[in-house]
C-alpha atoms as a PDB file:
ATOM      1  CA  UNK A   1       0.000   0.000   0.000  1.00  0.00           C
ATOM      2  CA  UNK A   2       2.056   2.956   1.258  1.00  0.00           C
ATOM      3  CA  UNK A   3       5.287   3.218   2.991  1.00  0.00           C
ATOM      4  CA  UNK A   4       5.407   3.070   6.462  1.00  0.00           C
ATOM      5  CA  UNK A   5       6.754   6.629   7.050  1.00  0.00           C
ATOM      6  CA  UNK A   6       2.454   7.502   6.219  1.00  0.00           C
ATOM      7  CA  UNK A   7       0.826   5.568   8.620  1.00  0.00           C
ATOM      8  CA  UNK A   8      -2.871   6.453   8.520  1.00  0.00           C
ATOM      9  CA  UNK A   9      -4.970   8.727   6.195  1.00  0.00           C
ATOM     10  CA  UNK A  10      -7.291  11.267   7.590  1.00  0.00           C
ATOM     11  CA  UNK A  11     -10.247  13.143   6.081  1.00  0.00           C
ATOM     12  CA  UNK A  12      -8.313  12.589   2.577  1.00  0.00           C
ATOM     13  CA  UNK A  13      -4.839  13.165   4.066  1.00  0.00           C
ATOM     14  CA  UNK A  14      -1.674  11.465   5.118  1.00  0.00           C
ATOM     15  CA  UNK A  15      -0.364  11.939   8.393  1.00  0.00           C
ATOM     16  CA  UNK A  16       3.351  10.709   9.192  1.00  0.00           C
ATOM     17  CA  UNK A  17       4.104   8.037  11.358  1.00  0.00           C
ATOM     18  CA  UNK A  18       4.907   9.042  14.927  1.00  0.00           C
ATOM     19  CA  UNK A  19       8.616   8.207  14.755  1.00  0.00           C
ATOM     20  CA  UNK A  20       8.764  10.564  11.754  1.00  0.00           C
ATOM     21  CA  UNK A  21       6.528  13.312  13.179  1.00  0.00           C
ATOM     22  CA  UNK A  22       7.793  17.079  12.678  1.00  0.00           C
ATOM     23  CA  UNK A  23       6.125  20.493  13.738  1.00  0.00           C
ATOM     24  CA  UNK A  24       3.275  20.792  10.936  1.00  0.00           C
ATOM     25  CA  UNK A  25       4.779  24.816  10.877  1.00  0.00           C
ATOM     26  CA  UNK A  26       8.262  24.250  10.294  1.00  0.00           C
ATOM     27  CA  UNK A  27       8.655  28.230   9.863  1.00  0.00           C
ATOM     28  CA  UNK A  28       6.988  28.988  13.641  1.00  0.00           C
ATOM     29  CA  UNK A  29       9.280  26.486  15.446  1.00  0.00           C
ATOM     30  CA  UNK A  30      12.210  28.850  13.935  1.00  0.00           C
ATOM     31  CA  UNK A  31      10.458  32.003  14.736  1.00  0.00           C
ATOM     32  CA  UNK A  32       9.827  30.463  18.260  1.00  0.00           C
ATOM     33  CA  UNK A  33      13.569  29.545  18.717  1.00  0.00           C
ATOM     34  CA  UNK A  34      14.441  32.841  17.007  1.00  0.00           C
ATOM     35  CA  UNK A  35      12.437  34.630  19.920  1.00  0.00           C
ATOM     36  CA  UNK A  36      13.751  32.357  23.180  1.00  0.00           C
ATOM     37  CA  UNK A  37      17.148  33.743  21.298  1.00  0.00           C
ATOM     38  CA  UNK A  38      16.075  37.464  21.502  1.00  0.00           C
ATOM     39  CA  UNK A  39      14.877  36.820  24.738  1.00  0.00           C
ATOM     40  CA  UNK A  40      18.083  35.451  26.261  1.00  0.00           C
ATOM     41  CA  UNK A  41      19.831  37.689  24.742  1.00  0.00           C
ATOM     42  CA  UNK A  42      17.759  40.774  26.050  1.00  0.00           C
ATOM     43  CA  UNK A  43      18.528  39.260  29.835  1.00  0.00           C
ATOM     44  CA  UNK A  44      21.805  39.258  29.212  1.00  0.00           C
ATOM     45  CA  UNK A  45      22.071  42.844  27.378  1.00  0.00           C
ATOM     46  CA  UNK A  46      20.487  44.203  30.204  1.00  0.00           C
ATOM     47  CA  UNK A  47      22.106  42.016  32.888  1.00  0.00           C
ATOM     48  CA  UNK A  48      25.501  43.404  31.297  1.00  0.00           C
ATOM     49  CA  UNK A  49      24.330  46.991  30.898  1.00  0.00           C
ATOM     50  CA  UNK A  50      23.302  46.883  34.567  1.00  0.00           C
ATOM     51  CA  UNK A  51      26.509  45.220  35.480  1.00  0.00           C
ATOM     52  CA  UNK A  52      28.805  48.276  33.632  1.00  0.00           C
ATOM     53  CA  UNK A  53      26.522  50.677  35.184  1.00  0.00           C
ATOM     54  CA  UNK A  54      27.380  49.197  38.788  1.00  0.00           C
ATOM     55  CA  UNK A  55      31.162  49.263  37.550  1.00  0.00           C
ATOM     56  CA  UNK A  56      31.391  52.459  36.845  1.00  0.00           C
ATOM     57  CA  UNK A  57      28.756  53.922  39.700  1.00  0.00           C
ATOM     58  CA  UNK A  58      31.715  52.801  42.054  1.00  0.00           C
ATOM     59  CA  UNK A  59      34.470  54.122  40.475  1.00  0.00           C
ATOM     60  CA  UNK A  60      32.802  57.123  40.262  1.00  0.00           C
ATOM     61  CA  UNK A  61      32.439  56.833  44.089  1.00  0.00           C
ATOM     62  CA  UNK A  62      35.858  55.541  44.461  1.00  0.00           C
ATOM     63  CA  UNK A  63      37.326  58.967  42.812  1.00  0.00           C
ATOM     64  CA  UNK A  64      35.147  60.989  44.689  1.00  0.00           C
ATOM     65  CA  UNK A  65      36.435  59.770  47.771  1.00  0.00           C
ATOM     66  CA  UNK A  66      39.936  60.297  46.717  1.00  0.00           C
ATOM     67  CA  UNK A  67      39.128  64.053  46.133  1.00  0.00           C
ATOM     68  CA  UNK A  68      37.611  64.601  49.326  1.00  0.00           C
ATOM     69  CA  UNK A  69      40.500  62.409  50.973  1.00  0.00           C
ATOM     70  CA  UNK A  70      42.704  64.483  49.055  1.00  0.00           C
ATOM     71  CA  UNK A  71      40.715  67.753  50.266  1.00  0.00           C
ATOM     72  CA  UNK A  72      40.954  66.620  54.008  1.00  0.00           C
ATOM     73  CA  UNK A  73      44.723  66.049  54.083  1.00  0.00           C
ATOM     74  CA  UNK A  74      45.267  69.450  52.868  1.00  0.00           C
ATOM     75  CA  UNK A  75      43.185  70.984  55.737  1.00  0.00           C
ATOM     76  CA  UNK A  76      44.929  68.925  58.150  1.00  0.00           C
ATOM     77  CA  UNK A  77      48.215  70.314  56.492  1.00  0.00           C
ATOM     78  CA  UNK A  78      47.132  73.559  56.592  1.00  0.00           C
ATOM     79  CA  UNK A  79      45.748  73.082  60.457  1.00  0.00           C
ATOM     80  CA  UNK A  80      49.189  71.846  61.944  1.00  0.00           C
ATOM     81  CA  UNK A  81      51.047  74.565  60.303  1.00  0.00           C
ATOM     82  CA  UNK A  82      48.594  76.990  61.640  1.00  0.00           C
ATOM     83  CA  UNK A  83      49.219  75.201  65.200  1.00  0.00           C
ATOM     84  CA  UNK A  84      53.268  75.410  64.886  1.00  0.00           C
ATOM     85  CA  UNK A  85      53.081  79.372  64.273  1.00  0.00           C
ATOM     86  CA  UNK A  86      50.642  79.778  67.085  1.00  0.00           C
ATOM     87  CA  UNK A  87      52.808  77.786  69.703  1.00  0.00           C
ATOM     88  CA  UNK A  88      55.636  79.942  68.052  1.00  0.00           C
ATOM     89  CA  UNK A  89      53.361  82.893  69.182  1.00  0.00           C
ATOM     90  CA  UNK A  90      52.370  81.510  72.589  1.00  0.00           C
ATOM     91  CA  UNK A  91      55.811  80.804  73.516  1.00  0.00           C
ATOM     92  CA  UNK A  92      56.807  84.431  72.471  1.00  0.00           C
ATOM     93  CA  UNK A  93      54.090  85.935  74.388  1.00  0.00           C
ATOM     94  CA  UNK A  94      55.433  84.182  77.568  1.00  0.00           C
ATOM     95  CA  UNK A  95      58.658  85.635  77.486  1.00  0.00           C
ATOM     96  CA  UNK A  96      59.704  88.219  80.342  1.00  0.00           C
ATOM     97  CA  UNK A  97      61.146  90.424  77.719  1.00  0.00           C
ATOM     98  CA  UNK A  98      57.664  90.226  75.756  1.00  0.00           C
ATOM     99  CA  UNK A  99      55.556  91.030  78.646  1.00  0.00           C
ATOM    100  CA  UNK A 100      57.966  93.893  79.451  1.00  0.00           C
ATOM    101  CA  UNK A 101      57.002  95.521  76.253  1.00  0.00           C
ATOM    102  CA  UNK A 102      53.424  95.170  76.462  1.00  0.00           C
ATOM    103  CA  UNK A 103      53.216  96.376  80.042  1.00  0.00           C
ATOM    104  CA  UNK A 104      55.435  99.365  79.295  1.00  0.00           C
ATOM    105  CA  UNK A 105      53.627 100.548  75.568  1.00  0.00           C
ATOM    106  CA  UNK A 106      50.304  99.480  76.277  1.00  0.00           C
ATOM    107  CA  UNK A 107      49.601  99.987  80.307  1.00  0.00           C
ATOM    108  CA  UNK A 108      52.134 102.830  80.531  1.00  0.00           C
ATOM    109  CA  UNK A 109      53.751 100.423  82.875  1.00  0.00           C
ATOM    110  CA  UNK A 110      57.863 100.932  84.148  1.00  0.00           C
ATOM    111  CA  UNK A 111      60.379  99.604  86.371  1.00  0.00           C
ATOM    112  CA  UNK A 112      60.212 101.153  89.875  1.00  0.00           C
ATOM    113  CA  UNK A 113      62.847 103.153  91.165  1.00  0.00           C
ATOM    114  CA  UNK A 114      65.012 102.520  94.435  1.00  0.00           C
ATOM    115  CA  UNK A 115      63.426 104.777  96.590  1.00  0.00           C
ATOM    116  CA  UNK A 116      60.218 103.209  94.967  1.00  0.00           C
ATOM    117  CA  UNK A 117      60.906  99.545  95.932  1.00  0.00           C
ATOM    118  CA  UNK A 118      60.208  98.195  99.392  1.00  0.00           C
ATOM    119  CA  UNK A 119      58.912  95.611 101.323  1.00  0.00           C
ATOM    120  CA  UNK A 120      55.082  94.897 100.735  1.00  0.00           C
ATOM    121  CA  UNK A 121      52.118  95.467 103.932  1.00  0.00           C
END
């Protein structure tokens, strides 16, 4: 009769054996597999774009922190030098000669005289 790859007629038609069986739309099982592609391939565009976005979010963050770093040393620089010269100035305001000259030029301030100096009540 026929071969065995047609194993039973239906309404007028052959249908292929089982073993033999393929998608009756050959062209939508390759649009189907074209769109699981597009798919997968969407996750991972975006998975990636995410992923360089992260990357460069934190180097971003990483050079912003070096600038402020950078920023904070400098005041901390700038903060001990400031502290030297005031020391500087502290220990020349303590100095007898020093406080001489201020008493002297701004409180009018001078040595007593002999006949000035004697013992205290």
């Amino acid at each position: 009769m026929m071969p065995s790859a047609l194993a039973r007629q239906q309404g007028g038609r052959l249908l292929p054996a089982k073993a033999a069986w393929r998608p009756p739309n050959l062209r939508w099982g390759a649009r189907s597999e074209m769109r699981a592609l597009l798919v997968w391939s969407a996750v991972l565009g975006t998975l990636t774009t995410v992923s360089l976005l992260g990357y460069v979010w934190v180097r971003i963050q990483v050079v912003e922190a070096g600038y402020r770093l950078s920023v904070t040393r400098q005041l901390v620089e700038r903060l001990e030098r400031e502290r030297r010269e005031l020391d500087v100035r502290a220990a020349a305001a303590d100095a007898p000669w020093r406080l001489q000259e201020l008493a002297s030029a701004r409180l009018g301030m001078r040595r007593p005289t002999r006949e000035e100096e004697g013992p205290l009540p």
